[in-house]
Protein backbone atom coordinates (compact mmCIF):
# COMPACT_ATOMS: atom_id res chain seq x y z
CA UNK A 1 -16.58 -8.36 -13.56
CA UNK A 2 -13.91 -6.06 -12.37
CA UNK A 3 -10.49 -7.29 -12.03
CA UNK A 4 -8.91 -8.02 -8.89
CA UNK A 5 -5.60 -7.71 -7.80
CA UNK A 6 -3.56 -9.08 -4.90
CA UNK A 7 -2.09 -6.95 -2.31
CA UNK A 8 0.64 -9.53 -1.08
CA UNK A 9 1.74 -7.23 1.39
CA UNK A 10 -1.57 -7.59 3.11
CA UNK A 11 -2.88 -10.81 1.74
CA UNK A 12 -1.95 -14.38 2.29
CA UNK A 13 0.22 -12.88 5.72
CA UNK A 14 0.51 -16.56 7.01
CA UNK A 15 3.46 -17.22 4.13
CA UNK A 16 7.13 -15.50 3.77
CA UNK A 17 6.05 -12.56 0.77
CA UNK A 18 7.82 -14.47 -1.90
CA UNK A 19 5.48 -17.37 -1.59
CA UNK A 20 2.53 -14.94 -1.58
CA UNK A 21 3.10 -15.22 -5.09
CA UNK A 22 2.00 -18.73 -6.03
CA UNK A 23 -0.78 -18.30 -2.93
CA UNK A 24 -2.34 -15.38 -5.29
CA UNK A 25 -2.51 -17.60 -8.51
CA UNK A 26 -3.52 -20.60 -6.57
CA UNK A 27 -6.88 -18.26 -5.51
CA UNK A 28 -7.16 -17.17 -8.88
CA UNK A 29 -5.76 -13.64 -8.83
CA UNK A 30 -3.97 -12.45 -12.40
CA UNK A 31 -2.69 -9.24 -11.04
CA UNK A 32 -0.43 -8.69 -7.92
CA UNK A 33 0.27 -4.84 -6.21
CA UNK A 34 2.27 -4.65 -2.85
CA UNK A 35 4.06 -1.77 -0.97
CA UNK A 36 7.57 -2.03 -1.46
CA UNK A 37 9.94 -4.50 -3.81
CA UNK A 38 13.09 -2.68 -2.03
CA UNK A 39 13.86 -5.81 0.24
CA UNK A 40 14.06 -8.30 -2.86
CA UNK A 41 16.28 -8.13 -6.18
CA UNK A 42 14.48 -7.73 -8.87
CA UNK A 43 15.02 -10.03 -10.99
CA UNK A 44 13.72 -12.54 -8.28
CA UNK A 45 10.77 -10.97 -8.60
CA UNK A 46 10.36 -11.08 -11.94
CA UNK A 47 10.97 -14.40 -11.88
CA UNK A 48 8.07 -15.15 -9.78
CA UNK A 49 5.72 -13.18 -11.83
CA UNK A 50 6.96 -15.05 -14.83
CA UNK A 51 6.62 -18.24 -12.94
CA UNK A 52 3.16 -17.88 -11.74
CA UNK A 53 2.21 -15.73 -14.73
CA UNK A 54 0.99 -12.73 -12.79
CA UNK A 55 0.62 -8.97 -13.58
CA UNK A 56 2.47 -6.72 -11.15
CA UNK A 57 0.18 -3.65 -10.98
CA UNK A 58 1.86 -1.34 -8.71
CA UNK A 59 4.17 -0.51 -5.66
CA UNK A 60 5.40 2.55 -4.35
CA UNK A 61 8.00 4.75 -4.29
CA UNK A 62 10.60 4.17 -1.69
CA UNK A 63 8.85 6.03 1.81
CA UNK A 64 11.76 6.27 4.06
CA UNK A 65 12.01 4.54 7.32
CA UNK A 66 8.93 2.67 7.16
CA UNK A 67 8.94 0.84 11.16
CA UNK A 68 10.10 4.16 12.91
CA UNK A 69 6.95 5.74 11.02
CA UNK A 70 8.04 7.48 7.59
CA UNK A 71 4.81 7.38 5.13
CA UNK A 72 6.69 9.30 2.52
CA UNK A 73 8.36 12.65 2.20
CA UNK A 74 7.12 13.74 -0.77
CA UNK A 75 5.92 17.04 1.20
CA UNK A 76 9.01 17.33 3.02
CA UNK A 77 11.78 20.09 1.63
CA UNK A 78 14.65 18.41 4.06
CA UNK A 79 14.55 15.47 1.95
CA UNK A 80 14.20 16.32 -1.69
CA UNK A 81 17.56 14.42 -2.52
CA UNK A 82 16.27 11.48 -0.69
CA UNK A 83 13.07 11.67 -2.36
CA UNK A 84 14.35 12.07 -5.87
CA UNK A 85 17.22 9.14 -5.06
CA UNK A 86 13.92 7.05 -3.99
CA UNK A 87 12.67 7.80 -7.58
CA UNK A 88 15.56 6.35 -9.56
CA UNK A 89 15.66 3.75 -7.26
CA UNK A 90 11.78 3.29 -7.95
CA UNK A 91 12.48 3.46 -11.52
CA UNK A 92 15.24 0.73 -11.61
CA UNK A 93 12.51 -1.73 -9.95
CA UNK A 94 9.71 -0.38 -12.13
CA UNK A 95 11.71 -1.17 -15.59
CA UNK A 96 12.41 -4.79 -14.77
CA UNK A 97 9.20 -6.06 -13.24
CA UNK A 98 7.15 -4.28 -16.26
CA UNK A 99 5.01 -2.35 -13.91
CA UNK A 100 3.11 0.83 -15.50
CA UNK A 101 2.61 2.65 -12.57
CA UNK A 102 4.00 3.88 -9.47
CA UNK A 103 2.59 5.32 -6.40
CA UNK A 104 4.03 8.23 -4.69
CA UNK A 105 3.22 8.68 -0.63
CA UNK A 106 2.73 12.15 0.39
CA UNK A 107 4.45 11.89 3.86
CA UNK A 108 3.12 13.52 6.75
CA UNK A 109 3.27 17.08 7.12
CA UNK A 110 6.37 18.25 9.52
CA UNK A 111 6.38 19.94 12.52
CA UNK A 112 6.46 23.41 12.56
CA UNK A 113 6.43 22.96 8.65
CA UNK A 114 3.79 25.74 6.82
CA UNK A 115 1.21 23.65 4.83
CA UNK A 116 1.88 26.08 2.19
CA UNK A 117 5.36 25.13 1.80
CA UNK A 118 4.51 21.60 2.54
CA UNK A 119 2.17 21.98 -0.98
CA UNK A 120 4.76 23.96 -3.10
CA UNK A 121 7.52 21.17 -2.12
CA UNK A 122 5.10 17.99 -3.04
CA UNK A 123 4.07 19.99 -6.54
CA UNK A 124 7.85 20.35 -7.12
CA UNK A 125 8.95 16.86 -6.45
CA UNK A 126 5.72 15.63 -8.62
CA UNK A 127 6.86 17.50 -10.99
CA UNK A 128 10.32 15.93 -11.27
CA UNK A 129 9.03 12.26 -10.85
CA UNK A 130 6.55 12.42 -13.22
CA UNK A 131 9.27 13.89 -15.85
CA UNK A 132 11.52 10.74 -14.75
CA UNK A 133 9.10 8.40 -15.60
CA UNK A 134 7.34 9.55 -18.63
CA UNK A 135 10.12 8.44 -21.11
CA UNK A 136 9.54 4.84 -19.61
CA UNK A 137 5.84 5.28 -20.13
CA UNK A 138 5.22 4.90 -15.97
CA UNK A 139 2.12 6.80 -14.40
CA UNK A 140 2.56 8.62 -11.40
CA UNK A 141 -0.06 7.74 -8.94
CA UNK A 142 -1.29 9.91 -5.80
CA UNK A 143 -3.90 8.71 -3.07
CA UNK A 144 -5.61 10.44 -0.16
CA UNK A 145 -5.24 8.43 2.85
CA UNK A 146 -7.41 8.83 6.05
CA UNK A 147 -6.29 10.89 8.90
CA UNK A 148 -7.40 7.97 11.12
CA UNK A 149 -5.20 6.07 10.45
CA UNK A 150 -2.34 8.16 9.22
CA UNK A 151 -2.16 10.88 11.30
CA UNK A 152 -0.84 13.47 9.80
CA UNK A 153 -0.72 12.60 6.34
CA UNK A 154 -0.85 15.33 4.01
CA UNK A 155 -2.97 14.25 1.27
CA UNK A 156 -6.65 13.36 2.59
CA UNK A 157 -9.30 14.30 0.06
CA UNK A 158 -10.08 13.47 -2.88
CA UNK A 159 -10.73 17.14 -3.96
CA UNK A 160 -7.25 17.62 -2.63
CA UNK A 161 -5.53 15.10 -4.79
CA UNK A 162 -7.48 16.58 -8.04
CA UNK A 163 -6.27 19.99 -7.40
CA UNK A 164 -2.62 19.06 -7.10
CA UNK A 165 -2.97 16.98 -10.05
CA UNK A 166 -4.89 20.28 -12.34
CA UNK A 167 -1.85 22.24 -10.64
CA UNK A 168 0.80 20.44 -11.56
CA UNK A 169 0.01 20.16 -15.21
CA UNK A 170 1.99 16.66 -15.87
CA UNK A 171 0.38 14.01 -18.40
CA UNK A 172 1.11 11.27 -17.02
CA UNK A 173 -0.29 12.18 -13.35
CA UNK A 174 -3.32 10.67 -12.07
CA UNK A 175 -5.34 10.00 -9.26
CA UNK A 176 -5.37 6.62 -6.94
CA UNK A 177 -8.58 6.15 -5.28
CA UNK A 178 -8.91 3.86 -2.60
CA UNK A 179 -12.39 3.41 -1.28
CA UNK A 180 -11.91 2.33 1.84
CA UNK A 181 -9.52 5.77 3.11
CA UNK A 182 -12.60 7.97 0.78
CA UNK A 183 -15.21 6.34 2.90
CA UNK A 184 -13.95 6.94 5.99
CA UNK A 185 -12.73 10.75 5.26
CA UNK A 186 -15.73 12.06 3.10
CA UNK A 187 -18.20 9.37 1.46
CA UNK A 188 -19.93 10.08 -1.72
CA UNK A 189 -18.06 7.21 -3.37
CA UNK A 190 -20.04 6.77 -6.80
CA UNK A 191 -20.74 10.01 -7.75
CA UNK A 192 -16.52 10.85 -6.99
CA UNK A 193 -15.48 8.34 -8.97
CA UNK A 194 -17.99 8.35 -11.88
CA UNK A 195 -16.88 12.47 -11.95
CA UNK A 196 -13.26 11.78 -12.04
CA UNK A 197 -13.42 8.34 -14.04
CA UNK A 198 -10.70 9.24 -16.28
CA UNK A 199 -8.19 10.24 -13.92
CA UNK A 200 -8.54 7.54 -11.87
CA UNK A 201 -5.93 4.88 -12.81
CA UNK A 202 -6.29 2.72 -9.88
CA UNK A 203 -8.61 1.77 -7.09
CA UNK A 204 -7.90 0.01 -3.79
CA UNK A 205 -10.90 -1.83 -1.67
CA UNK A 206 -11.31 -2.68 2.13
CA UNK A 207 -14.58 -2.65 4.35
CA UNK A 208 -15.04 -0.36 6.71
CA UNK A 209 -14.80 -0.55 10.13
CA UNK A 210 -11.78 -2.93 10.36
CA UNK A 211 -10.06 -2.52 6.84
CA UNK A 212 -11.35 -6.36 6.24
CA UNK A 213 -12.93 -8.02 3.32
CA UNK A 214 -15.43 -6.57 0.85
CA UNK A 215 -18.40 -7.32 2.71
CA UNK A 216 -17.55 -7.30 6.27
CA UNK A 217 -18.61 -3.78 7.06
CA UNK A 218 -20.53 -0.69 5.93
CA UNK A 219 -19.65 -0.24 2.24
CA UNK A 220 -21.99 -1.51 -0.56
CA UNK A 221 -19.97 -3.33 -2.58
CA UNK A 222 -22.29 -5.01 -4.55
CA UNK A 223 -23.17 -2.12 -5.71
CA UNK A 224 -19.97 -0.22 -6.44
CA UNK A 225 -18.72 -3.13 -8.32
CA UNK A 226 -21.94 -3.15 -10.46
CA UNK A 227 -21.72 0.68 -10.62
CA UNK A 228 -17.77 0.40 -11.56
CA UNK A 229 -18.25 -2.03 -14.21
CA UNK A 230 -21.27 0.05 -15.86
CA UNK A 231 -19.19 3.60 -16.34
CA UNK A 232 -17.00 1.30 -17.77
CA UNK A 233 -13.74 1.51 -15.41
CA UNK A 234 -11.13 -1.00 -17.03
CA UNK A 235 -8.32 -0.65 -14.28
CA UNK A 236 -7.84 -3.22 -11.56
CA UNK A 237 -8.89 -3.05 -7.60
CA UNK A 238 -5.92 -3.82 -5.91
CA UNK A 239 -7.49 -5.77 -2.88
CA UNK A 240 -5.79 -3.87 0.01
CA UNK A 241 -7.43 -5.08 3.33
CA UNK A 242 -6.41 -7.22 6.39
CA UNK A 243 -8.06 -10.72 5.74
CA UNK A 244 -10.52 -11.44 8.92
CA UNK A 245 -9.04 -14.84 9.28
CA UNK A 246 -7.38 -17.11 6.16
CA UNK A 247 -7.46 -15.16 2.93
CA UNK A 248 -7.87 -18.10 0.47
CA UNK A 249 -11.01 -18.84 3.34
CA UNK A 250 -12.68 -15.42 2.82
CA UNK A 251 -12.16 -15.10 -0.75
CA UNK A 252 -16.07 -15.79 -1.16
CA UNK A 253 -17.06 -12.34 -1.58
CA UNK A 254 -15.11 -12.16 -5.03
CA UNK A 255 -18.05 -13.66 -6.55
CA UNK A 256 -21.08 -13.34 -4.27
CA UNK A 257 -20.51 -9.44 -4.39
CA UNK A 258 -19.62 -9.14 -8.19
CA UNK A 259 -21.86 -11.46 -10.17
């Protein structure tokens, strides 16, 4: 059965985030992801994880101004001293809570901005973060993100994200592959991932249309969490979706789509 983790950015939206927590081990979740830990210290954090013995998965580097519309700046050569302050910043968080891997948000492209130079700034600043975070034995993580609903955004294929990764020649630099963004940008979900199995460090799930629950839309998830179990794919889905109605309520399809 493949192991599920808890967005608590997304999930369990009816509680203030640092009761998410003991919401996600109530429902029987061991592992925990969400966007940002920037708002909280850390060691409050930790001390929830320790508290309701969960496994914090993932988060991602800082992304800039988040409510005025920032989803990165990875790609953006304006802010490479932001980007790289973001990192350490990251990397302070990252150390205390025990996570082993870190995602990094492309950013949309800028205005007037060359794609080419756009590309040659995001390999540079890969680069760097990757180097920062190898000592600590961190993975950097990349995802392509629909152009639906990121405008925009750089990074929106898988092929894309593959290329960047052969490109940029850093070991600890893999691929994030959320199913829900693949779906709706190119498909072809089983055969992508069994190809690129062992770059893939972590996978995200939603349905499709609506970004709800496993189940709720056009994605066979019965199957892919058959198919992901049998090529033998020992990383977590980090359940990223907006619950239809109560999350502990539509939890069902944890077991009626993976048993």
């Amino acid at each position: 059965m493949p192991k599920f983790a808890a967005n608590l950015s997304m999930l369990f939206n009816h509680a203030p985030f640092l009761d998410r927590f003991a919401l996600a081990r109530e429902a029987g979740f061991d592992g925990v992801e969400f966007l940002f830990p920037y708002a909280y210290e850390a060691d409050v954090l930790a001390g929830r994880l320790r508290q309701h013995k969960l496994q914090l998965v993932l988060f991602n580097l800082p992304c800039g101004d988040w409510d005025a519309g920032d989803r990165g700046m990875a790609c953006d050569p304006r802010r490479q001293q932001e980007f790289r302050a973001g990192v350490l910043r990251a990397l302070e968080y990252a150390t205390a809570l025990g996570v082993p891997r870190l995602h990094c948000m492309a950013g949309k492209l800028p205005a007037g901005l060359a794609p080419e130079r756009a590309h040659a700034t995001y390999l540079d600043n890969l680069r760097w973060a990757a180097a920062e975070l190898a000592p600590h034995g961190i993975e950097l993580l990349i995802e392509p993100i629909n152009r639906y609903d990121i405008p925009g955004y750089f990074l929106n294929y898988s092929r894309q994200a593959l290329d960047i990764i052969a490109e940029a020649g850093c070991p600890n630099l893999f691929l994030q592959y959320d199913i829900y963004h693949m779906q709706r940008m190119e498909g072809e979900l089983s055969n992508t991932i069994r190809a690129n199995l062992p770059l893939i460090k972590h996978m995200q799930i939603a349905d499709t249309p609506g970004r709800h629950e496993p189940g709720t839309g056009e994605i066979n998830y019965r199957h892919l969490f058959r198919f992901i179990d049998e090529i033998g794919y020992e990383g977590w889905l980090g359940c990223e979706y907006l619950p239809a109605g109560d999350t502990a309520a539509g939890l069902g399809w944890r077991q009626a789509l993976s048993t």
